[in-house]
C-alpha atoms as a PDB file:
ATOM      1  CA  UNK A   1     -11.264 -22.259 -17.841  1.00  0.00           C
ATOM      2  CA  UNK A   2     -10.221 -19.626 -15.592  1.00  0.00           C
ATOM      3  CA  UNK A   3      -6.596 -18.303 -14.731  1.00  0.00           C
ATOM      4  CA  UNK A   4      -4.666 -19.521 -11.818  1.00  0.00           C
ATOM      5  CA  UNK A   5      -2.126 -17.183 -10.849  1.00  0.00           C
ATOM      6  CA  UNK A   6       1.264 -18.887  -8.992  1.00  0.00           C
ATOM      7  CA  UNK A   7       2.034 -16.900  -6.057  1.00  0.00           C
ATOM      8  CA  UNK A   8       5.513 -17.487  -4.537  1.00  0.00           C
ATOM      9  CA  UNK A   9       5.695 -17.559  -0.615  1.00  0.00           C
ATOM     10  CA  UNK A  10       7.918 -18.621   2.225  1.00  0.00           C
ATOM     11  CA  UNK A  11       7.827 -22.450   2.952  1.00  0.00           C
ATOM     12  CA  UNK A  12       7.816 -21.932   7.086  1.00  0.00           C
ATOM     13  CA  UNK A  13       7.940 -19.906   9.637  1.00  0.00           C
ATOM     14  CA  UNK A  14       6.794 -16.379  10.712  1.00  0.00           C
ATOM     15  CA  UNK A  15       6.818 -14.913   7.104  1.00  0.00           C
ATOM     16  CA  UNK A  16       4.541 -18.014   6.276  1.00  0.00           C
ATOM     17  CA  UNK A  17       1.975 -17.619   9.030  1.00  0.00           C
ATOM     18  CA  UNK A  18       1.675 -13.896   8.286  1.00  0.00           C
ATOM     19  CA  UNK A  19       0.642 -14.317   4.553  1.00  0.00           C
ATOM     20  CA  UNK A  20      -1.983 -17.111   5.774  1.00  0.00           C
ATOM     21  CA  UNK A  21      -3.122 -14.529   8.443  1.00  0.00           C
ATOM     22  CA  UNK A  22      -3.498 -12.168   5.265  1.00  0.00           C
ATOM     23  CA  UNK A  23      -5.486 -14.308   3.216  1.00  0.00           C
ATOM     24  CA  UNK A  24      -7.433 -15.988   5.962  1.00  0.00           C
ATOM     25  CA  UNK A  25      -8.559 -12.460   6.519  1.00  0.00           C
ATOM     26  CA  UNK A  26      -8.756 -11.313   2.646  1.00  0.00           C
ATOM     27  CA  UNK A  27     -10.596 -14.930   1.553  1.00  0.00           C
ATOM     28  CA  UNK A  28     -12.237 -16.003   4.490  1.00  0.00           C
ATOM     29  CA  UNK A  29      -9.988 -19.195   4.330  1.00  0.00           C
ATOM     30  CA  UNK A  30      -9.507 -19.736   8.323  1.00  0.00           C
ATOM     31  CA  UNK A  31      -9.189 -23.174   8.669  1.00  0.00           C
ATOM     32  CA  UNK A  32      -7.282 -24.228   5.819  1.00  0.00           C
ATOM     33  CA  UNK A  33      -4.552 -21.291   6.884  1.00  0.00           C
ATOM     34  CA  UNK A  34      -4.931 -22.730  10.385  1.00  0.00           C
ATOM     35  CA  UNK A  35      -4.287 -26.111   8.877  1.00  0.00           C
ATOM     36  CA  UNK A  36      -1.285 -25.548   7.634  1.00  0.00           C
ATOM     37  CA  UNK A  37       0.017 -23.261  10.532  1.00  0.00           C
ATOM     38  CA  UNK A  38      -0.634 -26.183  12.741  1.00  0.00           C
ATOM     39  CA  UNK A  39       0.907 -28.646  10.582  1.00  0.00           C
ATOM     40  CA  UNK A  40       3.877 -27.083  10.908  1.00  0.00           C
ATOM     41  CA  UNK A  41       4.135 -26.116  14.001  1.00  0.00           C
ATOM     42  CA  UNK A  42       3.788 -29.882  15.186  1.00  0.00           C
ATOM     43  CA  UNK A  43       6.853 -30.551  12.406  1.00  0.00           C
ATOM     44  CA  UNK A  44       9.049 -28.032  13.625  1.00  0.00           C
ATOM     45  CA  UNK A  45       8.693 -29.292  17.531  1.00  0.00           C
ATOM     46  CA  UNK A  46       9.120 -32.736  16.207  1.00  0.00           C
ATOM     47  CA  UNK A  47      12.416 -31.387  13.887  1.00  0.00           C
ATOM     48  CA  UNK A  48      13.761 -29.511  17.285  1.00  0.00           C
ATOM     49  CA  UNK A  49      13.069 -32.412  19.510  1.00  0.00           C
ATOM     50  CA  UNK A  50      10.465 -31.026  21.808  1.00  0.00           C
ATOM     51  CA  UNK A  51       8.056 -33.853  20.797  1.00  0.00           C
ATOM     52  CA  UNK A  52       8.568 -36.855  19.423  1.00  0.00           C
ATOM     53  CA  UNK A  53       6.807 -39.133  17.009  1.00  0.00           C
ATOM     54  CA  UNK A  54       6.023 -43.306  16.460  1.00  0.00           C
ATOM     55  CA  UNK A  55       5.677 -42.427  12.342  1.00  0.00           C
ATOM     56  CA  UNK A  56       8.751 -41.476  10.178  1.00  0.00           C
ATOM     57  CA  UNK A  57       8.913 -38.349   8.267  1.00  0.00           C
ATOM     58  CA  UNK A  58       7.811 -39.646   5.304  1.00  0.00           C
ATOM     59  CA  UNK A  59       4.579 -41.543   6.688  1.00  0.00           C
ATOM     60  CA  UNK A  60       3.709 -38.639   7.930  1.00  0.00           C
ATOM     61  CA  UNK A  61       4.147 -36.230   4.786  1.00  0.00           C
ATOM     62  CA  UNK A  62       1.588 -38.916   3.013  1.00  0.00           C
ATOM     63  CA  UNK A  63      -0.670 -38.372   5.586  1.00  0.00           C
ATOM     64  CA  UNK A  64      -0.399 -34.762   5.527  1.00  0.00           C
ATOM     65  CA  UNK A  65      -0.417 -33.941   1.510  1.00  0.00           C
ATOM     66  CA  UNK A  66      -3.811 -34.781  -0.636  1.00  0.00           C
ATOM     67  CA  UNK A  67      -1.729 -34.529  -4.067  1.00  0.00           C
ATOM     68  CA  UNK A  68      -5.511 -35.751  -5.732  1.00  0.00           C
ATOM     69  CA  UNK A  69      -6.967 -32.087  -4.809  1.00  0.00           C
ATOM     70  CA  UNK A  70      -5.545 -28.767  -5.337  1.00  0.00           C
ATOM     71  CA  UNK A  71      -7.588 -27.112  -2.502  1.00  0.00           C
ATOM     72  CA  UNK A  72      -5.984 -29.415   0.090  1.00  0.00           C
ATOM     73  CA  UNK A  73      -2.299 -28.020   0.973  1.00  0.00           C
ATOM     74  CA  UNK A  74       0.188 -30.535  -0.137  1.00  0.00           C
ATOM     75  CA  UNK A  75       4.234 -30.766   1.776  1.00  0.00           C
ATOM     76  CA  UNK A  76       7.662 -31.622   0.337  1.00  0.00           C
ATOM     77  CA  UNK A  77      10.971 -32.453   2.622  1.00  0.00           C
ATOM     78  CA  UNK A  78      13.437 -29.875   3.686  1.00  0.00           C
ATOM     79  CA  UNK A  79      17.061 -30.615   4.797  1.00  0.00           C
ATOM     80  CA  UNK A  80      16.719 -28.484   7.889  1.00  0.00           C
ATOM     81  CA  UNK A  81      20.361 -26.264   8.652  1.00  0.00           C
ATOM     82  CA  UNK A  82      19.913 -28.009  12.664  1.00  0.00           C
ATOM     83  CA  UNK A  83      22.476 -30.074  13.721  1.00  0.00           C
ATOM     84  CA  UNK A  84      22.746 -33.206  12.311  1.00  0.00           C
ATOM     85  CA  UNK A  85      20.649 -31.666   9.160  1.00  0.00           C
ATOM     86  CA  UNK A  86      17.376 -33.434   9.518  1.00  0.00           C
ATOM     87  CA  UNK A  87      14.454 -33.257   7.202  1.00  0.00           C
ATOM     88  CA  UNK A  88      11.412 -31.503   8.247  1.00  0.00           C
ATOM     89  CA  UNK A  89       8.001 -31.149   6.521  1.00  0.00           C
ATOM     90  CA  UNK A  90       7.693 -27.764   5.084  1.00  0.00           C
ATOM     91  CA  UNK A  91       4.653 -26.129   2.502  1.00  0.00           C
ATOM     92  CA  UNK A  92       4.529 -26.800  -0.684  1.00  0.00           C
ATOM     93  CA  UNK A  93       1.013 -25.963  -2.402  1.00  0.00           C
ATOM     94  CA  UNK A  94      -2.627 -25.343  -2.162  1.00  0.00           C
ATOM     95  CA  UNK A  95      -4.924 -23.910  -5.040  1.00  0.00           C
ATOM     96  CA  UNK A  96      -7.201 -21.204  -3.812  1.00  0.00           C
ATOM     97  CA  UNK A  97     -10.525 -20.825  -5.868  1.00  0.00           C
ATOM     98  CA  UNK A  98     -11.382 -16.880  -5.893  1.00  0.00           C
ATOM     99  CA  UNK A  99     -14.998 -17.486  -6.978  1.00  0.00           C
ATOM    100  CA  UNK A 100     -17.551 -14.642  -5.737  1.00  0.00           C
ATOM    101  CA  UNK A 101     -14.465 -12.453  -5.234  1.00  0.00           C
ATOM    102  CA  UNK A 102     -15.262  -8.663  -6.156  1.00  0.00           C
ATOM    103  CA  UNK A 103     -13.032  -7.268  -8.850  1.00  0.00           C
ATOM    104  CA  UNK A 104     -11.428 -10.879 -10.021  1.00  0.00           C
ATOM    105  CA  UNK A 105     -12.704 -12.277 -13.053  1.00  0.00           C
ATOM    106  CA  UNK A 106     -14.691 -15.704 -12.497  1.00  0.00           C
ATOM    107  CA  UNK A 107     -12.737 -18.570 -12.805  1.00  0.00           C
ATOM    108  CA  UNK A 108      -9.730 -16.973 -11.626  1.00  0.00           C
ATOM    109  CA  UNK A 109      -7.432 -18.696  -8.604  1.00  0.00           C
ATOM    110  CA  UNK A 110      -4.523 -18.322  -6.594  1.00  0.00           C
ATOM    111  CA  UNK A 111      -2.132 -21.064  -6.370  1.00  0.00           C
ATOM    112  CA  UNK A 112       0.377 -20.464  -3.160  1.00  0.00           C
ATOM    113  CA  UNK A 113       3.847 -22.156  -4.103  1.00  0.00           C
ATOM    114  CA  UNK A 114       6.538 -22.444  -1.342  1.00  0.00           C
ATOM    115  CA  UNK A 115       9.679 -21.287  -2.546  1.00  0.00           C
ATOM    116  CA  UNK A 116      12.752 -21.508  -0.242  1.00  0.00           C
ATOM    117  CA  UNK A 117      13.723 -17.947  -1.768  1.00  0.00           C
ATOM    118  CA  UNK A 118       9.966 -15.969  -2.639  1.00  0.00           C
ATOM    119  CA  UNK A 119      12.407 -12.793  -3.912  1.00  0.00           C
ATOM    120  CA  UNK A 120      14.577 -14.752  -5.886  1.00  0.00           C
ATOM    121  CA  UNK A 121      12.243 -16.524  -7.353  1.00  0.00           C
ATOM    122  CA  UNK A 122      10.061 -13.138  -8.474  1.00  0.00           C
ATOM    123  CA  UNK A 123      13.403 -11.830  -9.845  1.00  0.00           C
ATOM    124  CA  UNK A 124      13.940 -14.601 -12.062  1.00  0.00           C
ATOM    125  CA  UNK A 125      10.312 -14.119 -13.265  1.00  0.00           C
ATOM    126  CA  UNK A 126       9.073 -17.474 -12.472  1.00  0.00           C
ATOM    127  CA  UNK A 127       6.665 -15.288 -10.930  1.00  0.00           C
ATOM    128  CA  UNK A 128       4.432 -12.410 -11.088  1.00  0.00           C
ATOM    129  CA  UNK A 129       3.446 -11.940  -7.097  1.00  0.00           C
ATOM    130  CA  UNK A 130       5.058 -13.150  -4.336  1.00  0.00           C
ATOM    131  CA  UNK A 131       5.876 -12.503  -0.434  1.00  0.00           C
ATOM    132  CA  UNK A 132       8.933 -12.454   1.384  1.00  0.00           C
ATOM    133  CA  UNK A 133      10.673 -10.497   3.954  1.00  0.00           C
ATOM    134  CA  UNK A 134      11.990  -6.771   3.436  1.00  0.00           C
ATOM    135  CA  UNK A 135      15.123  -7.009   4.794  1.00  0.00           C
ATOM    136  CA  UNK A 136      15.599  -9.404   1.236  1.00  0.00           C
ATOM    137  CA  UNK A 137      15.533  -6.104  -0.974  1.00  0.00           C
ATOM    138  CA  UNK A 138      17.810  -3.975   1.079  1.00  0.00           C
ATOM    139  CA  UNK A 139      20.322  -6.864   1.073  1.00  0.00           C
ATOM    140  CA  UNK A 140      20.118  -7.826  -2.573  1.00  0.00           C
ATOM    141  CA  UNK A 141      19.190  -4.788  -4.646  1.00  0.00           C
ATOM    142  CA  UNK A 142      19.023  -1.844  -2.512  1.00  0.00           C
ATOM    143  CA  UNK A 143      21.174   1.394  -3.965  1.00  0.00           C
ATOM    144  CA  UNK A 144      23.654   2.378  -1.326  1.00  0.00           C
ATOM    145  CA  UNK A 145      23.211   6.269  -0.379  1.00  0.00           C
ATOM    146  CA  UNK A 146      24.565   8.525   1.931  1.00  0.00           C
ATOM    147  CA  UNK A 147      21.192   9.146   3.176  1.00  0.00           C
ATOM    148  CA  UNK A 148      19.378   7.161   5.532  1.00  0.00           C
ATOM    149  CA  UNK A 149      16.071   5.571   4.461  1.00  0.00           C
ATOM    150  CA  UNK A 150      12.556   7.263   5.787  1.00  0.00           C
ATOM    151  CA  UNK A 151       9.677   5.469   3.730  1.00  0.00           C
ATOM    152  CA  UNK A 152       8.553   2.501   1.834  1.00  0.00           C
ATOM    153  CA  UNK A 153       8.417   4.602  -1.156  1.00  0.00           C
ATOM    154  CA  UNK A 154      12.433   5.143  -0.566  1.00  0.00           C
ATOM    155  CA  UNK A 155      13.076   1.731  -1.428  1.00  0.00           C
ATOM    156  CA  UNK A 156      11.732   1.156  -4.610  1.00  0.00           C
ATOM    157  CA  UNK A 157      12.957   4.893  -5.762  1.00  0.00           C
ATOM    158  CA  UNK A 158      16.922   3.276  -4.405  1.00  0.00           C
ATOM    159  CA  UNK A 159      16.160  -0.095  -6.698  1.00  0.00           C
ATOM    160  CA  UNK A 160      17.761   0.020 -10.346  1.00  0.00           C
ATOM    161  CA  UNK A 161      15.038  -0.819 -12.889  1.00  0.00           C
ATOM    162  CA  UNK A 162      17.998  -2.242 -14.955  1.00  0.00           C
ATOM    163  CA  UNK A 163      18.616  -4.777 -12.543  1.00  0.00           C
ATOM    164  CA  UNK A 164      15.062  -6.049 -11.571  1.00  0.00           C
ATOM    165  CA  UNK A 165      11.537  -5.538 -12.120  1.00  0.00           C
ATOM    166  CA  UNK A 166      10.629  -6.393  -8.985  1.00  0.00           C
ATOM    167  CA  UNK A 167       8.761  -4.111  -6.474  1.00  0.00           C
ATOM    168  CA  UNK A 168       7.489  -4.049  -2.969  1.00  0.00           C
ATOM    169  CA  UNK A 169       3.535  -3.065  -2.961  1.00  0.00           C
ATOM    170  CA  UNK A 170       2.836  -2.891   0.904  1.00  0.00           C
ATOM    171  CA  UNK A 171       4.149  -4.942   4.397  1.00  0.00           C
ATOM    172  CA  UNK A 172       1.309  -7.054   6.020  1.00  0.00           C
ATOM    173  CA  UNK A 173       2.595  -5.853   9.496  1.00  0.00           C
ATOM    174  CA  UNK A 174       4.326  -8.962  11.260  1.00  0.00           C
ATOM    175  CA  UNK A 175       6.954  -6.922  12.525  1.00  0.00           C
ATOM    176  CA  UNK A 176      10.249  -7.212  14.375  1.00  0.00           C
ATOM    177  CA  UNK A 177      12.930  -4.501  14.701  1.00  0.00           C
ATOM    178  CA  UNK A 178      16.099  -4.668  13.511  1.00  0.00           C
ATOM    179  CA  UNK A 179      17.609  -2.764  17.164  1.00  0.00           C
ATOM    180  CA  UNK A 180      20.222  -0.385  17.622  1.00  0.00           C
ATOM    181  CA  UNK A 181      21.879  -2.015  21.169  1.00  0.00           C
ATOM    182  CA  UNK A 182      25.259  -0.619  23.167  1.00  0.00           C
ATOM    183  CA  UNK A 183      26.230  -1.431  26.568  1.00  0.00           C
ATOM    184  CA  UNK A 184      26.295   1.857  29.146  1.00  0.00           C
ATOM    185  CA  UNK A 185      29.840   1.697  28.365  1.00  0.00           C
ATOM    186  CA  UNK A 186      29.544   2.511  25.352  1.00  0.00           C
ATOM    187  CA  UNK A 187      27.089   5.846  25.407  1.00  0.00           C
ATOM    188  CA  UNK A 188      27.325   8.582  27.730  1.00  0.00           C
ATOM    189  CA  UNK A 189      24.263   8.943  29.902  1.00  0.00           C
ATOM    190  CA  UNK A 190      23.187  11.856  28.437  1.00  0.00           C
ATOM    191  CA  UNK A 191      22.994  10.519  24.501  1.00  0.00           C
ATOM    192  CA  UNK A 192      19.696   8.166  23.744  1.00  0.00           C
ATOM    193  CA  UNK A 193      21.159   5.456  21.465  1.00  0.00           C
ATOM    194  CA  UNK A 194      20.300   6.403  17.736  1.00  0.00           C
ATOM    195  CA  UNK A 195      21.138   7.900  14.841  1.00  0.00           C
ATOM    196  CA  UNK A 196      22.449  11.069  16.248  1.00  0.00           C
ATOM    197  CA  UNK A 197      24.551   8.901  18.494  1.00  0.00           C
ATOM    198  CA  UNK A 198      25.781   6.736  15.639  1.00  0.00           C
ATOM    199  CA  UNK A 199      26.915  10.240  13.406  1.00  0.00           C
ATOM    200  CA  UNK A 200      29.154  11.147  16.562  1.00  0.00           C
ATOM    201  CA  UNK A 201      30.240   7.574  17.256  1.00  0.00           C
ATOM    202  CA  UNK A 202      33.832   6.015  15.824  1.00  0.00           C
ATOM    203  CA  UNK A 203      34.695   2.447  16.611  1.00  0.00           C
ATOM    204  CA  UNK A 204      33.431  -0.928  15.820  1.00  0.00           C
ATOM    205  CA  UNK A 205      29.611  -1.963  15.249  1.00  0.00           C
ATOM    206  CA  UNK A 206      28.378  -5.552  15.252  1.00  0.00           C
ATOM    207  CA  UNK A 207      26.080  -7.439  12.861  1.00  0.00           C
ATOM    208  CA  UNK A 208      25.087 -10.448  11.335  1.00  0.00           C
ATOM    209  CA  UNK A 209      27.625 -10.328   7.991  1.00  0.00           C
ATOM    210  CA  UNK A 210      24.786 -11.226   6.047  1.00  0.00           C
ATOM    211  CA  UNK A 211      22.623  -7.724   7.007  1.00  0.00           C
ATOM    212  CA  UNK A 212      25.761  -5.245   6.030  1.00  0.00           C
ATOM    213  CA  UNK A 213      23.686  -3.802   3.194  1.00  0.00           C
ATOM    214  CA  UNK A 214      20.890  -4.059   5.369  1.00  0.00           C
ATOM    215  CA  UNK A 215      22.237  -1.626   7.633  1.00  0.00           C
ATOM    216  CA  UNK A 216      24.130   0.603   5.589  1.00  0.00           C
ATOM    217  CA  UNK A 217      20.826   1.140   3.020  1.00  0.00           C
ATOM    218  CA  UNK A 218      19.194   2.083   6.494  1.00  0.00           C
ATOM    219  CA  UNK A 219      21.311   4.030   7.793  1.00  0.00           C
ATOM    220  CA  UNK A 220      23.004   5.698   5.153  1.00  0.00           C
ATOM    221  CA  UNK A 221      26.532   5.833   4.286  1.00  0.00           C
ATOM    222  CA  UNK A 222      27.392   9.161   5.819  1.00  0.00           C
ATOM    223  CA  UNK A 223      26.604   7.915   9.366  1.00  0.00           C
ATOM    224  CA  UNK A 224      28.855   5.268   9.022  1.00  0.00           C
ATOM    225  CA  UNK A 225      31.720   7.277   8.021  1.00  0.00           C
ATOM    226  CA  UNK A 226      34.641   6.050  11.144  1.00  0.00           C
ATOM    227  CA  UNK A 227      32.247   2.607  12.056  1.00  0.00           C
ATOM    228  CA  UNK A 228      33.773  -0.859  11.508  1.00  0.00           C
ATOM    229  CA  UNK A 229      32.224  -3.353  10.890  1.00  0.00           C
ATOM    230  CA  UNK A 230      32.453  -6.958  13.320  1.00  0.00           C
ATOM    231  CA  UNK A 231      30.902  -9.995  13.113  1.00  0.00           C
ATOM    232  CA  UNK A 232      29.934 -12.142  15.314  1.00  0.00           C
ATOM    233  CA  UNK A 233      31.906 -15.763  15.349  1.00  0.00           C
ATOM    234  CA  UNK A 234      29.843 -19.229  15.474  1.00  0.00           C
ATOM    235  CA  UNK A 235      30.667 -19.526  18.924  1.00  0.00           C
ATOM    236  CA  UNK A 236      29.299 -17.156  20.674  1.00  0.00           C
ATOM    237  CA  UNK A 237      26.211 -15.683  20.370  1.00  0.00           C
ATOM    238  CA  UNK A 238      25.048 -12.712  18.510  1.00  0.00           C
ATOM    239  CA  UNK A 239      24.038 -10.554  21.601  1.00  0.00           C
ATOM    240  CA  UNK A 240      27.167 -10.856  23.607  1.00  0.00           C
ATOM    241  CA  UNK A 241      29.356 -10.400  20.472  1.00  0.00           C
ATOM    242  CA  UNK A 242      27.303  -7.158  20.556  1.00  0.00           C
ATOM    243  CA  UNK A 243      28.263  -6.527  24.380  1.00  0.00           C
ATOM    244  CA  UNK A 244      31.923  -7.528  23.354  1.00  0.00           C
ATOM    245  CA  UNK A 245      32.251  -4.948  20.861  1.00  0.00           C
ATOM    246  CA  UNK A 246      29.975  -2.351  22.669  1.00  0.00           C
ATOM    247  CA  UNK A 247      27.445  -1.641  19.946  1.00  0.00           C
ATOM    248  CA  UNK A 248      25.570  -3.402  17.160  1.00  0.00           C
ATOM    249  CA  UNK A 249      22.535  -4.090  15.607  1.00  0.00           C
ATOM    250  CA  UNK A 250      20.511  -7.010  16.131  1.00  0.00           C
ATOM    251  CA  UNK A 251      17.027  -8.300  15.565  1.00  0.00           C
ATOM    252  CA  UNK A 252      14.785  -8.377  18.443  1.00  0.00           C
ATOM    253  CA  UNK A 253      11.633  -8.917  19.409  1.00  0.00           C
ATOM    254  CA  UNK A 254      11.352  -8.075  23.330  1.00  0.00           C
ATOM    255  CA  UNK A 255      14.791  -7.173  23.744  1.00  0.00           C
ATOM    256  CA  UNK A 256      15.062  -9.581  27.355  1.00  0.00           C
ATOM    257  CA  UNK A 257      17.805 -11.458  25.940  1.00  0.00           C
ATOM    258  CA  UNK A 258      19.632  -8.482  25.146  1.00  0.00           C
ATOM    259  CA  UNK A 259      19.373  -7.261  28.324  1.00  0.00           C
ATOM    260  CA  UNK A 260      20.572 -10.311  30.192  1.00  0.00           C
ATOM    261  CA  UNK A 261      23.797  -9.458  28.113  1.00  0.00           C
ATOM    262  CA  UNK A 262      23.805  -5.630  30.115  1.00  0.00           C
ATOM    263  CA  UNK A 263      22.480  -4.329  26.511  1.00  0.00           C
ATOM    264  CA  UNK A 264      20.694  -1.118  26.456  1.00  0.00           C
ATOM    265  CA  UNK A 265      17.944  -0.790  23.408  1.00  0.00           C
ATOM    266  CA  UNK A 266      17.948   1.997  21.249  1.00  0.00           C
ATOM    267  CA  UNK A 267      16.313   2.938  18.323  1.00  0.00           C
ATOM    268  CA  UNK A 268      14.195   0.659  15.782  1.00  0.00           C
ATOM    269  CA  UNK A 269      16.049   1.115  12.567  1.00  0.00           C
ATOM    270  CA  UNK A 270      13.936  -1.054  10.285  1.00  0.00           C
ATOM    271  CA  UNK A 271      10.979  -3.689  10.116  1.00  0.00           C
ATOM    272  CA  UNK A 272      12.259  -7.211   9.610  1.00  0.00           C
ATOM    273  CA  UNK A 273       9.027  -7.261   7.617  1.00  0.00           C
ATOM    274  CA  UNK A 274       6.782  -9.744   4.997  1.00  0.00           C
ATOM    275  CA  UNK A 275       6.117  -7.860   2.392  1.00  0.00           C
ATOM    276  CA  UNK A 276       3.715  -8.649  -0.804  1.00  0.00           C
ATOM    277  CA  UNK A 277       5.943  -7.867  -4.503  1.00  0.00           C
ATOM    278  CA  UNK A 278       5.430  -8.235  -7.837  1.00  0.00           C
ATOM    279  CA  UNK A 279       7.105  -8.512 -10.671  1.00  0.00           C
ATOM    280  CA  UNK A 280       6.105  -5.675 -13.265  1.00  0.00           C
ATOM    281  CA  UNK A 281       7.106  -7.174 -16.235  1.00  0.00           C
ATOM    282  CA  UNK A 282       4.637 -10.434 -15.732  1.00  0.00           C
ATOM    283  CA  UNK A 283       1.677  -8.135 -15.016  1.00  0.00           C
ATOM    284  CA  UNK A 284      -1.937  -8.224 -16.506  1.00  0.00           C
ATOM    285  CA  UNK A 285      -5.350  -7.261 -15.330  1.00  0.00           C
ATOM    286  CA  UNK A 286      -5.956 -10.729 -13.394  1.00  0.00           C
ATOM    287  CA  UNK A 287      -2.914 -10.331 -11.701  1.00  0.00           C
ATOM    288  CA  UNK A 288      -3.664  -6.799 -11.161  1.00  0.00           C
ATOM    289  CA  UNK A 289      -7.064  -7.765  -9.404  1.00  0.00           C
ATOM    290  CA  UNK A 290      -5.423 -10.309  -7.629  1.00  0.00           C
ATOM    291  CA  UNK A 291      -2.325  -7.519  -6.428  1.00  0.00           C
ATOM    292  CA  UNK A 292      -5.178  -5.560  -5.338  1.00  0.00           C
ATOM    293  CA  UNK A 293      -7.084  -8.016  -3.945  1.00  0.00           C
ATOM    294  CA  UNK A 294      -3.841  -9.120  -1.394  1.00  0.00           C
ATOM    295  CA  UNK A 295      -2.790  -5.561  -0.700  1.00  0.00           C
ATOM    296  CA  UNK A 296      -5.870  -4.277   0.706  1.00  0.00           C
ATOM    297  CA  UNK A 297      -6.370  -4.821   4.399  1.00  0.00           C
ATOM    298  CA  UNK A 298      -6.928  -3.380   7.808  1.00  0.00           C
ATOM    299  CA  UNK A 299      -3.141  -4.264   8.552  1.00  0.00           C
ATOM    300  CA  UNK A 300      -1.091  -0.982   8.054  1.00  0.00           C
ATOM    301  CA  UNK A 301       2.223  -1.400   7.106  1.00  0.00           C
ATOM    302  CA  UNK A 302       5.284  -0.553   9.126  1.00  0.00           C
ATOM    303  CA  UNK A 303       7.766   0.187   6.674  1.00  0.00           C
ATOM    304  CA  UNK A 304       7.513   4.226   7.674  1.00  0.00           C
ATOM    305  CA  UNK A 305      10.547   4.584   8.945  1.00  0.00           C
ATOM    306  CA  UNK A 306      12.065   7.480  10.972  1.00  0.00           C
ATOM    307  CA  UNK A 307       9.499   7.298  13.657  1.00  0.00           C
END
């Protein structure tokens, strides 16, 4: 009997697709990966009412989940945060045989487990590789400097060993930009909106409460010396709480929406990134291989920051 090695990933959404695009890529696995993309695609436009459906949830999740193989994916029920909290189909398993694979021993696979919280998970060593999005690390374990982070290798130098053995081994790419925004208002016409504006700037910047250490990892504690901090309230959205306040930080992907708010876009501060970790107190040579195995690609990494 060969090893299987538990892998921790994100249950839906972007995160999710990107490690499938990984692995369909690494394993030559397309059409299971675009099995379970399209699986949940359909679930989340049935759970946002864009389409409907004659089955209920749960006659569909039997239809969807072969719990008598390991190599087909199998679902679970998620009490979605929507209005009205409904439950939606999200991942929950698939064993991936790594037979033939160069560098893993024979026998060896990779089981993918959904996990509502990949990072959490790893920390509480229920796992020895996982995926899950950067911004995770900076908000949870991060050290708080006055300098501004510049690299990937920055961020596990600012993360106590005493507090976690987790570490972040490369991003697969899927990125979108935490944004530096301000209204014309707000910046003189000569200053580009950045980092250099934010050391000369005093007065209040908005963001998501739940990205605070987020930003100040990013930015550094000395820049922020004479910001406050708002937040946005429930009702009203995040950009024009932004254009309220004058300037903030805000994740975007084509920055339209921002503009419809008479938002100017400034600098990309950091990736809103998946990113593979491990745990380096559950490693051994399979999971080694296997590390290895996941981390190389032709995807370069954005988390190289001061671009």
């Amino acid at each position: 009997m060969g090893e299987t090695i538990p892998i921790a990933i994100p249950r839906k959404g972007r995160p999710l697709e990107s490690v499938l695009d990984r692995l369909a890529n690494q394993l030559g696995i397309g059409d299971l990966a675009d099995d379970i993309s399209s699986t949940l695609r359909h679930e989340k436009a049935l759970t946002k009412g864009s389409l409907s459906s004659d089955r209920d949830v749960y006659h569909r999740l039997t239809a969807y989940s072969n719990v008598d193989e390991p190599t087909e994916p199998e679902y679970t029920l998620f009490r979605d945060d929507r209005a009205g909290k409904p439950r939606r189909i999200v991942f929950d398993s698939v064993t991936i045989p790594l037979e033939g694979v160069e560098g893993v021993p024979d026998g060896t696979s990779i089981q993918l487990v959904g996990r509502e919280e990949p990072f959490r998970a790893l920390r509480t060593h229920e796992f020895a590789l996982g995926f899950d999005s950067a911004d995770l690390v900076l908000e949870e374990v991060v050290e708080l400097r006055p300098e501004p982070l510049q690299r990937i290798a920055d961020v596990n130098a600012r993360i106590d060993p005493t507090d976690t053995d987790v570490r972040v081994v490369t991003g697969l790419g899927d990125t979108v930009y935490h944004t530096l925004m301000a209204t014309p208002n707000a910046t003189p016409a000569s200053e580009s909106i950045d980092r250099a504006f934010l050391e000369e700037y005093a007065g209040p910047l908005c963001i998501v409460p739940r990205y605070e250490r987020l930003v100040q990892a990013v930015l550094g504690t000395d820049i922020l010396d004479g910001i406050e901090f708002e937040y946005p309230t429930p009702a009203i959205e995040e950009e024009a709480a932004i254009a309220d306040a004058g300037v903030g930080v805000y994740l975007t992907v084509t920055g339209s929406t921002a503009r419809e708010h008479g938002l100017l876009l400034g600098e990309q501060l950091f990736p809103s990134e998946t990113v593979l970790m491990e745990n380096t107190a559950e490693t051994n040579e399979t999971v080694e291989a296997a590390r290895s195995l996941l981390a190389d690609g032709e995807t370069e990494t954005q988390l190289a920051l001061g671009r």
